[in-house]
N, C-alpha and C. Protein backbone atom coordinates (compact mmCIF):
# COMPACT_ATOMS: atom_id res chain seq x y z
N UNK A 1 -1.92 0.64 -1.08
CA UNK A 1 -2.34 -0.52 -1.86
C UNK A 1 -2.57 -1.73 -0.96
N UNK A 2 -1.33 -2.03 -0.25
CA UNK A 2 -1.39 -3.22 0.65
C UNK A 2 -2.73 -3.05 1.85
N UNK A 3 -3.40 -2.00 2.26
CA UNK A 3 -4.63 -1.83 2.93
C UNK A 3 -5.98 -1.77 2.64
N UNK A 4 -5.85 -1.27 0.69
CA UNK A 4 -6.71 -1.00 -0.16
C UNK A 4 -7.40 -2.62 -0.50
N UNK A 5 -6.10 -3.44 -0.32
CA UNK A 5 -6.77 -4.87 -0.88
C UNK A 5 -7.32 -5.55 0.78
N UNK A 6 -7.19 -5.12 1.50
CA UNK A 6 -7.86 -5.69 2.70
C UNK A 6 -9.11 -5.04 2.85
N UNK A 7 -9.27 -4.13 2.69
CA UNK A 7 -10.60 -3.19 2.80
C UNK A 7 -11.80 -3.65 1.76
N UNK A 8 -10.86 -4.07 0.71
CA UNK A 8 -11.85 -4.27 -0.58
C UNK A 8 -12.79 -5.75 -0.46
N UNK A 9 -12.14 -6.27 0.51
CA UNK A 9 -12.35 -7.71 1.12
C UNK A 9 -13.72 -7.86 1.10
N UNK A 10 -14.69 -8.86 0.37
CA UNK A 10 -16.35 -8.53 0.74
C UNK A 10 -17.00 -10.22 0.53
N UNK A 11 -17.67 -10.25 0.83
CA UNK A 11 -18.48 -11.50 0.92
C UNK A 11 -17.90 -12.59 1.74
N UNK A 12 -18.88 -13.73 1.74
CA UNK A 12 -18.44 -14.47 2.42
C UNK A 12 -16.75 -15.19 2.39
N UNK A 13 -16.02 -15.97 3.34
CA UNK A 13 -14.85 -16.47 2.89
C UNK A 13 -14.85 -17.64 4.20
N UNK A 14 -15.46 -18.82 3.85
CA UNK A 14 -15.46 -19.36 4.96
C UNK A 14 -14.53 -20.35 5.52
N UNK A 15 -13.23 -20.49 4.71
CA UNK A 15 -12.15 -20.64 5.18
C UNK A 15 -11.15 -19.84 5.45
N UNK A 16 -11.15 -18.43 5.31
CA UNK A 16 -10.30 -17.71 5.49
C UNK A 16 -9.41 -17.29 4.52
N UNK A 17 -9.41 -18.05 4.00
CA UNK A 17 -8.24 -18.35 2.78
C UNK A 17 -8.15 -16.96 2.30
N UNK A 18 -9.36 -16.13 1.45
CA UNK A 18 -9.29 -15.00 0.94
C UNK A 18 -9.02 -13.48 1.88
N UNK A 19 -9.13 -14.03 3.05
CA UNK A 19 -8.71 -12.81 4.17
C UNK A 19 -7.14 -13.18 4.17
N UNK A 20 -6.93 -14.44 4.34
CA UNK A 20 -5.36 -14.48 4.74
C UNK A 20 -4.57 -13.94 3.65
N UNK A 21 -5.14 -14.21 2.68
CA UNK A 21 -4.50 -13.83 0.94
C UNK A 21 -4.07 -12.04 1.40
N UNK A 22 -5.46 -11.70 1.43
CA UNK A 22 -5.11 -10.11 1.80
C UNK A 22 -4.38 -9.55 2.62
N UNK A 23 -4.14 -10.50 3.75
CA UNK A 23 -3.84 -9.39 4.46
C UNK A 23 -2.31 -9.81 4.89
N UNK A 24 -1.40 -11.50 4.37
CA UNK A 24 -0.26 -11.54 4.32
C UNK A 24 0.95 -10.68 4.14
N UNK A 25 0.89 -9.93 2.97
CA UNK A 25 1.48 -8.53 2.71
C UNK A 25 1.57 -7.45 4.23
N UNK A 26 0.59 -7.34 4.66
CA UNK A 26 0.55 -6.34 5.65
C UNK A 26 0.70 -7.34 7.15
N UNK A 27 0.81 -7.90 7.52
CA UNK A 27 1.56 -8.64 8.33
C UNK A 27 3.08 -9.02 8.29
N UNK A 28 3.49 -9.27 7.06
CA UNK A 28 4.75 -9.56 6.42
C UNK A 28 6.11 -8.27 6.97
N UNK A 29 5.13 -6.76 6.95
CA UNK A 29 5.49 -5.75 7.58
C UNK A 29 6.22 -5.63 8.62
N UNK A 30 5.47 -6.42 9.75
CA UNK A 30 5.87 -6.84 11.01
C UNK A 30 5.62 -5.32 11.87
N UNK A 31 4.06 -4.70 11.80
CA UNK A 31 4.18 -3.38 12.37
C UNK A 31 3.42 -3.79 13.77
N UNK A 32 3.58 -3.01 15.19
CA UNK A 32 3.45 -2.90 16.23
C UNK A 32 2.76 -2.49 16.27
N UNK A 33 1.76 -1.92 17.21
CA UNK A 33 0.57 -0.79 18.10
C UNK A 33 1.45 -0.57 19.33
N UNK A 34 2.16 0.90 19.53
CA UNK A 34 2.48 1.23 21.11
C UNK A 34 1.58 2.00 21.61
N UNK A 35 1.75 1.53 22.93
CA UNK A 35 0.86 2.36 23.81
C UNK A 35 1.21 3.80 23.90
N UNK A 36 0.46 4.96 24.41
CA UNK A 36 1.18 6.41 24.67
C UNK A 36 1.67 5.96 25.72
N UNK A 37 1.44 5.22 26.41
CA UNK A 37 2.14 5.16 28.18
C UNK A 37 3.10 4.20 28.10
N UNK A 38 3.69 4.33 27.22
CA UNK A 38 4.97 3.47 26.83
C UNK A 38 5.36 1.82 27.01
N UNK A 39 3.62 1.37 27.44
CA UNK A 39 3.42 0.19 27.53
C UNK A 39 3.92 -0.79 26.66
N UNK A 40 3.56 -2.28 26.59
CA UNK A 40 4.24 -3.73 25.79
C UNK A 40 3.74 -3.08 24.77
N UNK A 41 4.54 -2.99 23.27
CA UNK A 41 3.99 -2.97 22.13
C UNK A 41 3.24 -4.30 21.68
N UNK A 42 2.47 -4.22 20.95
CA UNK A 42 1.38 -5.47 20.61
C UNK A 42 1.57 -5.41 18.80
N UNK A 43 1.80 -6.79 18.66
CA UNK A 43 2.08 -6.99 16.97
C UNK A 43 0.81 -7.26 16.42
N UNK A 44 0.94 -6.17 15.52
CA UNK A 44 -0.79 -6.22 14.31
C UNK A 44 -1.08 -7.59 13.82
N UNK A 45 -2.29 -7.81 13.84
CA UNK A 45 -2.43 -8.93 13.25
C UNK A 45 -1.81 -10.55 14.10
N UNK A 46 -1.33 -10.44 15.28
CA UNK A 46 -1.19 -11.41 15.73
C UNK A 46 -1.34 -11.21 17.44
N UNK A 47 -1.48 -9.79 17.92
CA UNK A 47 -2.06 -9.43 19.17
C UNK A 47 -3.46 -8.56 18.94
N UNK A 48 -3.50 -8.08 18.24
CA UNK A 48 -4.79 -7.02 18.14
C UNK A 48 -4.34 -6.73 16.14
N UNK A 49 -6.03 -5.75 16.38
CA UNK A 49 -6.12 -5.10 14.64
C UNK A 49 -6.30 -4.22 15.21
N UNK A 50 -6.34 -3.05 14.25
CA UNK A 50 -6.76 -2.07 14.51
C UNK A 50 -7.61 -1.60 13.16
N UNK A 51 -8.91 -0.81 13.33
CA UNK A 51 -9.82 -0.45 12.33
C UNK A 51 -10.03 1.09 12.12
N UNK A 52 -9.65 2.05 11.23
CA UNK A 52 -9.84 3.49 11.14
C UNK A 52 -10.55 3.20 10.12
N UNK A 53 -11.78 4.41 10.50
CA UNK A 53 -12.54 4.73 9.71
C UNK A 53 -13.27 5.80 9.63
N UNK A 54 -12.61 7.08 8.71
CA UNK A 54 -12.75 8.48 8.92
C UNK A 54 -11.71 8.75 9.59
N UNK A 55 -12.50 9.69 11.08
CA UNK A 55 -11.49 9.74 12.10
C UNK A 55 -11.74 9.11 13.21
N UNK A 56 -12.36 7.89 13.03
CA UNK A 56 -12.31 7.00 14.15
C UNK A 56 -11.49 5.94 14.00
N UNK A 57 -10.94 5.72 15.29
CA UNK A 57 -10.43 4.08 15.05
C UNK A 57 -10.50 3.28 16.27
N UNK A 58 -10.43 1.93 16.13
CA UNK A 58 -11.01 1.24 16.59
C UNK A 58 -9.87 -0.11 17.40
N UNK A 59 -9.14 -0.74 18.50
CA UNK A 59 -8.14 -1.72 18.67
C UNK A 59 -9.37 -2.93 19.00
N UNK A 60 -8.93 -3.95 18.46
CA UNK A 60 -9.57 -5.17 18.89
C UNK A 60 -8.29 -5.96 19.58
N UNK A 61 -8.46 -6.25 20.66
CA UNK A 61 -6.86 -7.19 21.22
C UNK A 61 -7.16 -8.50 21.88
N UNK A 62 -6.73 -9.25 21.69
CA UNK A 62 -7.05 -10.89 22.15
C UNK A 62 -5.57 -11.44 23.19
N UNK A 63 -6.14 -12.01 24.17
CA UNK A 63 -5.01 -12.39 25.36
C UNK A 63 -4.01 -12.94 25.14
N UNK A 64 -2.92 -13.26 25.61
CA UNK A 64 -1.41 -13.81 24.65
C UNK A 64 -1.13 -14.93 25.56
């Protein structure tokens, strides 16, 4: 549910407001991305996202 309402996310939102709405819940989580090489874990949504779609997926990560 909590991913279903981020996905469903569509049109413009040019303050953010309606992305942040969505996706508070799933941040609230507090979930990680680890590396396989047992590297720094990186917190979703405040170091990187990550995007699956099918069986692809996708890390976007921004510098800390």
């Amino acid at each position: 549910m909590l991913v279903k309402s981020w996905a469903d996310l569509r049109g413009p939102d040019p303050d953010g407001s309606r992305t942040a709405q969505a996706i508070k819940p799933i941040m609230d989580l507090g979930l990680a991305l680890v590396p396989e090489d047992e590297g720094r874990p990186m917190a979703l949504f405040k170091e990187c996202i990550v995007r699956i779609y099918g069986d692809t997926a996708r890390v976007r990560c921004w510098p800390q």
